[in-house]
PDB file of N, CA and C in Angstrom:
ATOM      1  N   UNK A   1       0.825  -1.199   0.000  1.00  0.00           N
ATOM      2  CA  UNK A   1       0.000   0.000   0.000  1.00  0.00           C
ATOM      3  C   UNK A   1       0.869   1.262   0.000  1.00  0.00           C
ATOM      4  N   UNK A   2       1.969   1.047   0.853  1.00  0.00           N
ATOM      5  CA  UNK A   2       3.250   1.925   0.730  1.00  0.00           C
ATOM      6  C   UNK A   2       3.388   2.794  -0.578  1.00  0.00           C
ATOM      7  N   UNK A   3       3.616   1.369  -1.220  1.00  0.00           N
ATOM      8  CA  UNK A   3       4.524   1.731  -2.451  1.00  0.00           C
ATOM      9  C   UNK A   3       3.533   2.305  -3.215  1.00  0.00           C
ATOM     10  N   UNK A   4       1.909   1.975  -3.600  1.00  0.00           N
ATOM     11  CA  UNK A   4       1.102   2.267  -4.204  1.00  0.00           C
ATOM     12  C   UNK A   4       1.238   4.043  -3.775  1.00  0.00           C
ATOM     13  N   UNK A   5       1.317   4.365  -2.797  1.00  0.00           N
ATOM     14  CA  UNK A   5       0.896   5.925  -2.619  1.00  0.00           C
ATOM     15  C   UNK A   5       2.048   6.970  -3.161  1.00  0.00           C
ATOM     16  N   UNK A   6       3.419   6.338  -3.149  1.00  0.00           N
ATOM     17  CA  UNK A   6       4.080   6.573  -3.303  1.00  0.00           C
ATOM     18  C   UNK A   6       4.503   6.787  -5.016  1.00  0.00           C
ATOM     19  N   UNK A   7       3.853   5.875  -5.704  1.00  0.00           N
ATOM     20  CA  UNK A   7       3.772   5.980  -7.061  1.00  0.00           C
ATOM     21  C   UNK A   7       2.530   6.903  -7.162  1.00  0.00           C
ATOM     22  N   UNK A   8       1.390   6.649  -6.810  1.00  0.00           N
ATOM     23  CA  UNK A   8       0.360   8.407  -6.650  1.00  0.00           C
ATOM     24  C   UNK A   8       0.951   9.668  -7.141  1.00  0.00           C
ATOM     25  N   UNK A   9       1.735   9.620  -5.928  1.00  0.00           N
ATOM     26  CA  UNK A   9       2.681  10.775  -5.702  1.00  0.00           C
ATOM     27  C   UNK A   9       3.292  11.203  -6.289  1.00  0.00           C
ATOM     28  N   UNK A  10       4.496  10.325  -6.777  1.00  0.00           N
ATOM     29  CA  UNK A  10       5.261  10.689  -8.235  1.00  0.00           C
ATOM     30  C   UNK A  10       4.681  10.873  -9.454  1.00  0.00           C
ATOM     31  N   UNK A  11       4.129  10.394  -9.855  1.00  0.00           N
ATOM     32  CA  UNK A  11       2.697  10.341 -10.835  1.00  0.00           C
ATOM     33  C   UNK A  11       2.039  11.489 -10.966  1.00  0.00           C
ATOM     34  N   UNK A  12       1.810  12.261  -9.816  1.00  0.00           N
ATOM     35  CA  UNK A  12       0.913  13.582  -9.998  1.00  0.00           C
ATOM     36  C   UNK A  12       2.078  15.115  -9.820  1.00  0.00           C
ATOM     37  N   UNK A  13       2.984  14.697  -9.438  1.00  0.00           N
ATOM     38  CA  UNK A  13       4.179  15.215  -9.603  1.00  0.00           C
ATOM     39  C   UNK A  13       4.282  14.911 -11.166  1.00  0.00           C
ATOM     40  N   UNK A  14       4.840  13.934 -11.645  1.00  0.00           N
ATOM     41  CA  UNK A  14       5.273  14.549 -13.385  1.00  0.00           C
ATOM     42  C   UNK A  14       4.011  15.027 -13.891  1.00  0.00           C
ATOM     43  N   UNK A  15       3.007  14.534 -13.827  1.00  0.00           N
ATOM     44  CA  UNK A  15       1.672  15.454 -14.899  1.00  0.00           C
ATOM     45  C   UNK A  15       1.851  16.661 -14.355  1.00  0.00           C
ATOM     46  N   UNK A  16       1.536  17.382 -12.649  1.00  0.00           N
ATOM     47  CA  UNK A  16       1.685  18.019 -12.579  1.00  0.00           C
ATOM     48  C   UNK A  16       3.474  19.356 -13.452  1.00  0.00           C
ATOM     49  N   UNK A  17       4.254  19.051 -13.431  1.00  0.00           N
ATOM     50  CA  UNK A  17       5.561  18.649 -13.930  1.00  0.00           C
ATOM     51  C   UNK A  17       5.053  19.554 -15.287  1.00  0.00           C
ATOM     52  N   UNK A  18       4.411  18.332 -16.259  1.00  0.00           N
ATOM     53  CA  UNK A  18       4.373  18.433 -17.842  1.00  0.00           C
ATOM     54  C   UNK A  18       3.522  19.290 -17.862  1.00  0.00           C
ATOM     55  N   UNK A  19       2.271  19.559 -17.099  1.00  0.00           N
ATOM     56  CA  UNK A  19       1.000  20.913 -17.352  1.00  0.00           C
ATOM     57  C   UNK A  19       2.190  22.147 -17.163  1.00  0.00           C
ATOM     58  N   UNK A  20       2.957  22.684 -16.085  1.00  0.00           N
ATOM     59  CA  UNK A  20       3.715  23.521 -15.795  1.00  0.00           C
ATOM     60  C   UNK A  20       4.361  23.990 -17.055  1.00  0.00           C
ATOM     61  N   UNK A  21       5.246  23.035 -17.480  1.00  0.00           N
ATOM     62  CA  UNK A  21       5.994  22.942 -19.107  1.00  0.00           C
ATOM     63  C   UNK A  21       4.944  23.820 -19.945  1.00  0.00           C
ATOM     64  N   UNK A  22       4.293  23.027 -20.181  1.00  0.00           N
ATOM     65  CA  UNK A  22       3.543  23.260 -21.690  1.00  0.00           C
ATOM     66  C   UNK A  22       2.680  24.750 -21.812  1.00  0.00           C
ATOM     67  N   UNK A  23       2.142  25.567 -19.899  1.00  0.00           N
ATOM     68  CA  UNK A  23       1.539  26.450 -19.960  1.00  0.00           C
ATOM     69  C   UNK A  23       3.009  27.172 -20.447  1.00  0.00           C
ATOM     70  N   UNK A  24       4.217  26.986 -19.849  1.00  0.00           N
ATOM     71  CA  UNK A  24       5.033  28.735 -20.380  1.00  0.00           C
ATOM     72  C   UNK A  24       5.200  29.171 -21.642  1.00  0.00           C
ATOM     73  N   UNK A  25       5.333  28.467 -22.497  1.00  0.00           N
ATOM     74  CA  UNK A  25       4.942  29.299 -24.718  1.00  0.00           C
ATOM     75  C   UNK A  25       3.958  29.663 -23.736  1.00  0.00           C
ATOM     76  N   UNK A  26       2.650  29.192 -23.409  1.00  0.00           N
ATOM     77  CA  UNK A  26       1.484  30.327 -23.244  1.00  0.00           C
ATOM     78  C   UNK A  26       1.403  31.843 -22.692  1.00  0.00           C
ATOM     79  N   UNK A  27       2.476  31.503 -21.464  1.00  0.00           N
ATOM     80  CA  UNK A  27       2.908  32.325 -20.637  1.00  0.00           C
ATOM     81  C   UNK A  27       3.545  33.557 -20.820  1.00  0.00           C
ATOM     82  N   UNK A  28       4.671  32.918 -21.895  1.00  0.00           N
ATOM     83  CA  UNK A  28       5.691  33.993 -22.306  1.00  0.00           C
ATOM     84  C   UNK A  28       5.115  34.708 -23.703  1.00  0.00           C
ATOM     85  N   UNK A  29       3.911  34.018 -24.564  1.00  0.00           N
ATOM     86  CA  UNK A  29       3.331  34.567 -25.553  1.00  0.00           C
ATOM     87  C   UNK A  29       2.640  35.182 -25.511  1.00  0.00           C
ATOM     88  N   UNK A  30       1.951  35.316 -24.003  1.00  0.00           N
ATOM     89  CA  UNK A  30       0.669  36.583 -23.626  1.00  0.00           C
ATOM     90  C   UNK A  30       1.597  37.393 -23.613  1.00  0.00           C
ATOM     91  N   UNK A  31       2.700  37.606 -22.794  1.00  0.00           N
ATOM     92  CA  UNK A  31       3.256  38.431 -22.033  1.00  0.00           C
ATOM     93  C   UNK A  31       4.239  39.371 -23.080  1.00  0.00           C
ATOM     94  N   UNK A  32       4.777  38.517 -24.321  1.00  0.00           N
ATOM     95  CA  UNK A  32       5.374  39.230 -25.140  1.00  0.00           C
ATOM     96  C   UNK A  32       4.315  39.776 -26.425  1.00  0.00           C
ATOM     97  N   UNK A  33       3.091  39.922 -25.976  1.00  0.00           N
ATOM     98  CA  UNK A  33       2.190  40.486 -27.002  1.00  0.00           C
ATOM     99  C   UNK A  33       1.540  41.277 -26.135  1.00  0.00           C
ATOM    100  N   UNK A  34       1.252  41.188 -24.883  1.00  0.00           N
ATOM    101  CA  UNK A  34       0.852  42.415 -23.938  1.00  0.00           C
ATOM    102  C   UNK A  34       1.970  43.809 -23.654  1.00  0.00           C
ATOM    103  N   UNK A  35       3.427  42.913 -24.092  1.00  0.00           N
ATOM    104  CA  UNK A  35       4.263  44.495 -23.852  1.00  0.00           C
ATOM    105  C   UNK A  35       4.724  44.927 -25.124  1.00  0.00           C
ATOM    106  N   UNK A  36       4.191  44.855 -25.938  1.00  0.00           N
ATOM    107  CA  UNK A  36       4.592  44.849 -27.306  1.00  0.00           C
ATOM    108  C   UNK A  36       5.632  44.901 -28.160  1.00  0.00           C
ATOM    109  N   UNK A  37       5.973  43.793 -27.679  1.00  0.00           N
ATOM    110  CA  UNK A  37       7.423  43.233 -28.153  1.00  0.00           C
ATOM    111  C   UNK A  37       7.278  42.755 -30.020  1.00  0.00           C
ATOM    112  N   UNK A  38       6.394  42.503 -30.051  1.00  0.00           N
ATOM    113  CA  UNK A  38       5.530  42.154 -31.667  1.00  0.00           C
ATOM    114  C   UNK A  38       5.902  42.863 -32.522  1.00  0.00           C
ATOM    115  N   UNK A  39       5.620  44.150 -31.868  1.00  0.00           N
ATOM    116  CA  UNK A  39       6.092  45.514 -32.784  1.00  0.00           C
ATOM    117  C   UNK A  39       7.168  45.668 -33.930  1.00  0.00           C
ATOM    118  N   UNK A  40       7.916  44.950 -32.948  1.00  0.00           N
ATOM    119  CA  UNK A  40       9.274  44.818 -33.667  1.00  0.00           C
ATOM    120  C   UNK A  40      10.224  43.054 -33.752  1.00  0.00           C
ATOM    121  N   UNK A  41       9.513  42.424 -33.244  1.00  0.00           N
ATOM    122  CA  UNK A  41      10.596  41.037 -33.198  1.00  0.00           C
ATOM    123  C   UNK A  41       9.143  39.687 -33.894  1.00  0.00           C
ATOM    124  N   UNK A  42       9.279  39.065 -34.165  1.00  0.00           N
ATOM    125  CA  UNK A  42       8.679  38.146 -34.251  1.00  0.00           C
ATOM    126  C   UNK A  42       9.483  36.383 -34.192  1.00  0.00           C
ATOM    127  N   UNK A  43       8.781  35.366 -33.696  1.00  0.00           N
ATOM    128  CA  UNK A  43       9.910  34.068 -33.565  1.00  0.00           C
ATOM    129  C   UNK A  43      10.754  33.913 -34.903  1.00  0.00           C
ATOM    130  N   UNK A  44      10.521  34.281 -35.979  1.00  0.00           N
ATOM    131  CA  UNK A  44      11.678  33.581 -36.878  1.00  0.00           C
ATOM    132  C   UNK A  44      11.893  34.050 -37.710  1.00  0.00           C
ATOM    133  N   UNK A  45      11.200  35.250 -37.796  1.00  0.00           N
ATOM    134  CA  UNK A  45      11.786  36.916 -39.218  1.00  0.00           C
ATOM    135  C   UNK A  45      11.827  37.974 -38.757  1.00  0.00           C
ATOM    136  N   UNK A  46      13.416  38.428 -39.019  1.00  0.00           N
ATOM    137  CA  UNK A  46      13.388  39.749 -38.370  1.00  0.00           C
ATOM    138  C   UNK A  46      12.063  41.227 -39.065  1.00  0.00           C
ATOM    139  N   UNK A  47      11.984  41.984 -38.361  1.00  0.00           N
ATOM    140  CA  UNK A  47      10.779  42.864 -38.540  1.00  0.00           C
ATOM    141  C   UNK A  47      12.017  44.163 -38.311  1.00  0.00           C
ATOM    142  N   UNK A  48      11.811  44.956 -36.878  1.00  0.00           N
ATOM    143  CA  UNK A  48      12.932  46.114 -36.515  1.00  0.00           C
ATOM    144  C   UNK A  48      14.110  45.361 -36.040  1.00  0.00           C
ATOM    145  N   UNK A  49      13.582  44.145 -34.969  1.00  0.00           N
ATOM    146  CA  UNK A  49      14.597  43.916 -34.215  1.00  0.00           C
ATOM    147  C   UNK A  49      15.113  42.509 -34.785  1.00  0.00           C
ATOM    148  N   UNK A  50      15.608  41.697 -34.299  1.00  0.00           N
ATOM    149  CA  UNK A  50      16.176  40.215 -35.050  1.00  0.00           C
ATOM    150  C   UNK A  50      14.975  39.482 -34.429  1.00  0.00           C
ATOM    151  N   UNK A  51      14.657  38.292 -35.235  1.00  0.00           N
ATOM    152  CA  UNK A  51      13.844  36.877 -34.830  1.00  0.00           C
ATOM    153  C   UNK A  51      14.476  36.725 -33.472  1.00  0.00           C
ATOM    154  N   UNK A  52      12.971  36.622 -32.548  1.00  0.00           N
ATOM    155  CA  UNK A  52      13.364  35.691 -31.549  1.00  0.00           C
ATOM    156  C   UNK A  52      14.429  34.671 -31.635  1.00  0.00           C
ATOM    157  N   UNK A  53      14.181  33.677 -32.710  1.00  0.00           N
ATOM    158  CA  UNK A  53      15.195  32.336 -33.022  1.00  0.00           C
ATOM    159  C   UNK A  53      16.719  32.928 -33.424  1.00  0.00           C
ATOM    160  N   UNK A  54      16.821  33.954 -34.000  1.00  0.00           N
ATOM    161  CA  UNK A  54      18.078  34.120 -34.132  1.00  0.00           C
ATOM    162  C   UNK A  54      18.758  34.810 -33.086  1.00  0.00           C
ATOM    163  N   UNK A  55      18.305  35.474 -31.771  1.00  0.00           N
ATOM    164  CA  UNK A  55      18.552  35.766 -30.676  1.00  0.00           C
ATOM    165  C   UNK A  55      18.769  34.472 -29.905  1.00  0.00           C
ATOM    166  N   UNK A  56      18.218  33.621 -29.866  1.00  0.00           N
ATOM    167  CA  UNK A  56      18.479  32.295 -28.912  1.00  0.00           C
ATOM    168  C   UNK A  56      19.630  31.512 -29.610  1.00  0.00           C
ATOM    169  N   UNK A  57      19.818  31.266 -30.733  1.00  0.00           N
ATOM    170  CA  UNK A  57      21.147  30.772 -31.769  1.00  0.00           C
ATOM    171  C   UNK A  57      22.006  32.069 -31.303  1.00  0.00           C
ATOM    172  N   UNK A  58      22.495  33.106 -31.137  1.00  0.00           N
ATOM    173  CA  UNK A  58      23.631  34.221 -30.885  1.00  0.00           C
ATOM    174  C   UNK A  58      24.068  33.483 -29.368  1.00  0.00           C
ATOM    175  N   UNK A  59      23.024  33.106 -28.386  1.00  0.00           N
ATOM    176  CA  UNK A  59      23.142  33.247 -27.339  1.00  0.00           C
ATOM    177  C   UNK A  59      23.444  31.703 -26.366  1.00  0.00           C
ATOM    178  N   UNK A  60      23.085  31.483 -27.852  1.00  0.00           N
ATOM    179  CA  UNK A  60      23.223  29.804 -26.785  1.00  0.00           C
ATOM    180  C   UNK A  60      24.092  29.321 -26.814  1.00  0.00           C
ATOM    181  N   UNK A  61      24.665  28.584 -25.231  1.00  0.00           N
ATOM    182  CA  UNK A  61      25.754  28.049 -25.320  1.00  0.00           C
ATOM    183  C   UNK A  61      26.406  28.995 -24.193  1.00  0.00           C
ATOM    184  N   UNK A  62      25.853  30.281 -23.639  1.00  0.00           N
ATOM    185  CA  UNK A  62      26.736  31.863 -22.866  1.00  0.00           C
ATOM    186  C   UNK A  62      26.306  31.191 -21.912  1.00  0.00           C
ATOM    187  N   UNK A  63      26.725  31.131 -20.630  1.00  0.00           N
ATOM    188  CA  UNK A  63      26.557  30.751 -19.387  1.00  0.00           C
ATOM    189  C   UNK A  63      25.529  31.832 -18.661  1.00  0.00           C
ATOM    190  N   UNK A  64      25.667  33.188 -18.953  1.00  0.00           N
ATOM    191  CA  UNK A  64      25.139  34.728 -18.318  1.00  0.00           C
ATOM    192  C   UNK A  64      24.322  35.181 -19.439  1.00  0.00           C
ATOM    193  N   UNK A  65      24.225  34.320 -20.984  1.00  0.00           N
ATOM    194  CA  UNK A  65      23.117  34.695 -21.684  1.00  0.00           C
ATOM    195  C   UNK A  65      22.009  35.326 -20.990  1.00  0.00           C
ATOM    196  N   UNK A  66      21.083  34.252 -19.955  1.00  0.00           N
ATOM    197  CA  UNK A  66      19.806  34.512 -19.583  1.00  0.00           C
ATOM    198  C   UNK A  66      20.110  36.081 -19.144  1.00  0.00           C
ATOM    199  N   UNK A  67      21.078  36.078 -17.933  1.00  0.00           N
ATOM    200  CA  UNK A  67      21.193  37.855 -16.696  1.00  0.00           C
ATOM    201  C   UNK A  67      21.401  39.069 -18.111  1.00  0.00           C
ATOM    202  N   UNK A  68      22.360  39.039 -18.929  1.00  0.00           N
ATOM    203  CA  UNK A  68      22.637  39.562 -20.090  1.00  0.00           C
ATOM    204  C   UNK A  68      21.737  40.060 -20.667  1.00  0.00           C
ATOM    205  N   UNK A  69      20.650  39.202 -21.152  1.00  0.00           N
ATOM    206  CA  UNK A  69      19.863  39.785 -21.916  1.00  0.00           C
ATOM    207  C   UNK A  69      18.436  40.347 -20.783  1.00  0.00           C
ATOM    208  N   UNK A  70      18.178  39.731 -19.797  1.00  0.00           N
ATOM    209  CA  UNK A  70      17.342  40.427 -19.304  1.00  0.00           C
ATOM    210  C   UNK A  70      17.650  42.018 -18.903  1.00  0.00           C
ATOM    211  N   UNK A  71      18.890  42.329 -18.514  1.00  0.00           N
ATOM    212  CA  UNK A  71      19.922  43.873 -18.722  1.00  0.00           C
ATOM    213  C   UNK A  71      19.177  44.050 -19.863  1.00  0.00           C
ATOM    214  N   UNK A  72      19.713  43.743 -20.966  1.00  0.00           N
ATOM    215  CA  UNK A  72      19.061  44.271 -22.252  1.00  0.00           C
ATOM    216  C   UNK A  72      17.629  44.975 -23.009  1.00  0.00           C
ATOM    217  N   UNK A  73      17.171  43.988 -22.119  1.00  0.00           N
ATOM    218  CA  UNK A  73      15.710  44.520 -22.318  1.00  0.00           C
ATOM    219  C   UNK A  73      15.190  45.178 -21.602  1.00  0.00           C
ATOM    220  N   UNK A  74      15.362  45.214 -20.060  1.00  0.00           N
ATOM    221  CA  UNK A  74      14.852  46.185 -19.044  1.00  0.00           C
ATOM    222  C   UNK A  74      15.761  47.571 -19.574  1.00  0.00           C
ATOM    223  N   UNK A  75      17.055  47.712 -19.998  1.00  0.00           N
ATOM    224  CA  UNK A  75      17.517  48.975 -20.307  1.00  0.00           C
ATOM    225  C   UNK A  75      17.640  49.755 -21.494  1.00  0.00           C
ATOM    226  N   UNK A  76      17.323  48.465 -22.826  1.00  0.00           N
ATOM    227  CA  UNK A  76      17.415  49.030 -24.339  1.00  0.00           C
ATOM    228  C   UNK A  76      18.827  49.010 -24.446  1.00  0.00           C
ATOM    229  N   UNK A  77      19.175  49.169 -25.874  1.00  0.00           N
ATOM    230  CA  UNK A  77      20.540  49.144 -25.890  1.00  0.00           C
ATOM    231  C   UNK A  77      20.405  49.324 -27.616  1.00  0.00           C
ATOM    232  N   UNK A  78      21.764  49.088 -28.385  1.00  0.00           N
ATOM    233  CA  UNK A  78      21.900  49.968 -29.922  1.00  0.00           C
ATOM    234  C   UNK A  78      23.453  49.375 -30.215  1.00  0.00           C
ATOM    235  N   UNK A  79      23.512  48.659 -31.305  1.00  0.00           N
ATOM    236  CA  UNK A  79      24.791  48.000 -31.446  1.00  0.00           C
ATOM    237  C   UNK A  79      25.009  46.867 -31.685  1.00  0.00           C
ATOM    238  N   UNK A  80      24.019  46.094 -31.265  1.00  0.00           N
ATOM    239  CA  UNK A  80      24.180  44.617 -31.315  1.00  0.00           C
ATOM    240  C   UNK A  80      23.647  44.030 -32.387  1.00  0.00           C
ATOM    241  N   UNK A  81      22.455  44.258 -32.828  1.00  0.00           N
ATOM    242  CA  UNK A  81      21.784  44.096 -33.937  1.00  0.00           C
ATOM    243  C   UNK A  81      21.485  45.124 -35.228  1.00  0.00           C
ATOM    244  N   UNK A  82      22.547  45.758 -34.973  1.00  0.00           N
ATOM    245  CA  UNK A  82      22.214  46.738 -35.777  1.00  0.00           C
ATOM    246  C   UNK A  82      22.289  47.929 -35.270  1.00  0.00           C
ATOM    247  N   UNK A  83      21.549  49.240 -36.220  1.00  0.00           N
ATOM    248  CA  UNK A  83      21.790  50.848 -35.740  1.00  0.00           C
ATOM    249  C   UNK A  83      20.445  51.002 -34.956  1.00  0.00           C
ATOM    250  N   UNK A  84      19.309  50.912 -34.935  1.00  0.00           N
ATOM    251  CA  UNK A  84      18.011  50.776 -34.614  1.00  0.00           C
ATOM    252  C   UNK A  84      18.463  50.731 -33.411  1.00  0.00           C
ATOM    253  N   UNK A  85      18.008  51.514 -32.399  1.00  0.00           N
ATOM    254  CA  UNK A  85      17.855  50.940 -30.600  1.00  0.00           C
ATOM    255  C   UNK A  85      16.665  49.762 -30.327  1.00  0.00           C
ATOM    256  N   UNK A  86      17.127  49.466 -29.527  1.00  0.00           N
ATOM    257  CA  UNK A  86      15.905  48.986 -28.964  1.00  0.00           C
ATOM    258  C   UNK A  86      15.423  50.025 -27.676  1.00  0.00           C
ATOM    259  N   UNK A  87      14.213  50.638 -27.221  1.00  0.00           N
ATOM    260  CA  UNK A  87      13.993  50.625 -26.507  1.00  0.00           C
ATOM    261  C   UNK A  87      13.818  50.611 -24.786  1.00  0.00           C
ATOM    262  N   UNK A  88      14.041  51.306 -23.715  1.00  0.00           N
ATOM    263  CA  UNK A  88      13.834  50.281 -22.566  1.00  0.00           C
ATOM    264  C   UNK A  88      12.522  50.119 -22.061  1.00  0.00           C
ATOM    265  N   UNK A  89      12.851  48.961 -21.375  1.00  0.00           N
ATOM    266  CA  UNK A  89      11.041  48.164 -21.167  1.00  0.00           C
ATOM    267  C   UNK A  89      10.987  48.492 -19.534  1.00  0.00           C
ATOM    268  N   UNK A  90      11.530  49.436 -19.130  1.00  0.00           N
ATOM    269  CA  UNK A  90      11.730  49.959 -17.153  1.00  0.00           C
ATOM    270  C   UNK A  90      10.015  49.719 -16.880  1.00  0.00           C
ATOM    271  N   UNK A  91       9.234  49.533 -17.705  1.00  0.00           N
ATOM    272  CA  UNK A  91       7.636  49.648 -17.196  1.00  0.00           C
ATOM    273  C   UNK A  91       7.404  47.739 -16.797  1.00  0.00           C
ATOM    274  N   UNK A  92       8.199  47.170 -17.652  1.00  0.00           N
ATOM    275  CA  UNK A  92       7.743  45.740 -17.679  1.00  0.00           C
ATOM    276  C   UNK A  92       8.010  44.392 -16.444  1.00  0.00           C
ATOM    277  N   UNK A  93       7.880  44.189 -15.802  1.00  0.00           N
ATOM    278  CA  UNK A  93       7.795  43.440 -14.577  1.00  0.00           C
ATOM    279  C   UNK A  93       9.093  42.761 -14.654  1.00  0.00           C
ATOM    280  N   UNK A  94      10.192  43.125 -13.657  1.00  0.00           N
ATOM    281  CA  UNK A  94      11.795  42.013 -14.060  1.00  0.00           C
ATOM    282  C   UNK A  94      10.902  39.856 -14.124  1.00  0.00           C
ATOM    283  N   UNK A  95      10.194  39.787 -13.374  1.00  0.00           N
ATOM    284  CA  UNK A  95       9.643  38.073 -13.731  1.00  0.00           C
ATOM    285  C   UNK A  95       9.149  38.537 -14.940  1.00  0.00           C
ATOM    286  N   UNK A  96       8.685  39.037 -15.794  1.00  0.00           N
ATOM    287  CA  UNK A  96       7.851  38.793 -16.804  1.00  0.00           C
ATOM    288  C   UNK A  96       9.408  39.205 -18.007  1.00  0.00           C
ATOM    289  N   UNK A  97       9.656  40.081 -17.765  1.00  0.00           N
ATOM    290  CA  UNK A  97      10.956  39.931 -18.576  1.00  0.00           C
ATOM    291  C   UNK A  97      12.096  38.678 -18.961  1.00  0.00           C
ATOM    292  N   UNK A  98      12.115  37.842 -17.405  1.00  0.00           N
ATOM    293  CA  UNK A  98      12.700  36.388 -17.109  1.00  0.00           C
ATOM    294  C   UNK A  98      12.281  35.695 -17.740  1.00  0.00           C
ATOM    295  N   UNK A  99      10.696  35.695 -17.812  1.00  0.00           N
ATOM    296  CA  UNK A  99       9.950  34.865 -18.514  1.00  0.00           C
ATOM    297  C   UNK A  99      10.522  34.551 -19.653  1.00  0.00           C
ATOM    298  N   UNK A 100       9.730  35.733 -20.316  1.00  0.00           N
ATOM    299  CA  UNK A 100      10.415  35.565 -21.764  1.00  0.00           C
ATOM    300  C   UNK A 100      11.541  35.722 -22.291  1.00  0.00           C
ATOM    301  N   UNK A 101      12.600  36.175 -21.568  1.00  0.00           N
ATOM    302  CA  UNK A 101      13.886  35.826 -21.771  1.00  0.00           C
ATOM    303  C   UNK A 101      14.369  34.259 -21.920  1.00  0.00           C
ATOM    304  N   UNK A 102      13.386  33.682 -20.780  1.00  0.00           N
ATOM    305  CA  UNK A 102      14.058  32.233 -20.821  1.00  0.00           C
ATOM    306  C   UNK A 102      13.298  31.622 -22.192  1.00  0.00           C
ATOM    307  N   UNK A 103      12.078  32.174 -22.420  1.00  0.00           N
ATOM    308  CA  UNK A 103      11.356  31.480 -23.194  1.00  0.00           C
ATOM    309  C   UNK A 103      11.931  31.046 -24.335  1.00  0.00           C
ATOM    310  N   UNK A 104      12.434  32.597 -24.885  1.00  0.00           N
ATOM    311  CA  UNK A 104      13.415  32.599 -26.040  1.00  0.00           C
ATOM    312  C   UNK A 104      14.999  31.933 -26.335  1.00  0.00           C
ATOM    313  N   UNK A 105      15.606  32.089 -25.158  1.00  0.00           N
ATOM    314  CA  UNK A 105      16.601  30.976 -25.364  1.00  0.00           C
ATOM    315  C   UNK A 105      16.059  29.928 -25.432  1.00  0.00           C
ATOM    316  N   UNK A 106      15.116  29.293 -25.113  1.00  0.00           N
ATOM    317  CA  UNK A 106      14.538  27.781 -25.741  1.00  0.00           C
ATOM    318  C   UNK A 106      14.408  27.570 -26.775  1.00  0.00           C
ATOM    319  N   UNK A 107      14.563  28.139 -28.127  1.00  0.00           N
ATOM    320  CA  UNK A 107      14.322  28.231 -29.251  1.00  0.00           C
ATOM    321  C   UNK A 107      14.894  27.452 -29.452  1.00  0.00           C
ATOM    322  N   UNK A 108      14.624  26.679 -30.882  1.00  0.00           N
ATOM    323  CA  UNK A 108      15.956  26.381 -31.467  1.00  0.00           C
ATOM    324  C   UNK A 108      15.562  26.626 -33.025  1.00  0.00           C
TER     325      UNK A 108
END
């Protein structure tokens, strides 16, 4: 009976686990269309700024990628991608910035 509860347990732990997973694209896709990040980036053609995907390919593999670019976006910056600034996002929540910071290095 032990063992039975014990597999329960683990069991509702990974579903629980995989629901967690699968809501953040949801998470990080409200959140980068509520601060209007759209405007200018989209996942896989640049628009003003570079593709999401080609931001996560520059970056992957950096140990301080994630801290790096969240700097980046909370402060704007001009140089990296070009002459175009980006922006700073000082209005946008530092977790919601994390968010989708991490979201986007998931790319591939």
């Amino acid at each position: 009976m032990k063992a039975l509860a014990t597999l329960m347990i683990a069991t509702s732990g990974l579903v629980l686990a995989t629901a967690a997973s699968a809501a953040e694209p949801k998470a990080a896709d409200a959140l980068i269309k509520a601060n209007g990040c759209t405007a200018c980036h989209t996942v896989d053609k640049k628009v003003v700024g570079p593709a999401f995907k080609e931001v996560a390919a520059k970056y992957r593999g950096q140990k301080d990628a994630e801290a790096n670019l969240i700097k980046k976006v909370k402060a704007g910056g001009k140089g990296v991608w070009g002459d175009i600034p980006m922006p700073p996002n000082a209005q946008v929540k530092d977790q919601d910035i994390k968010t989708i910071v991490q979201w986007i290095l998931s790319l591939k």
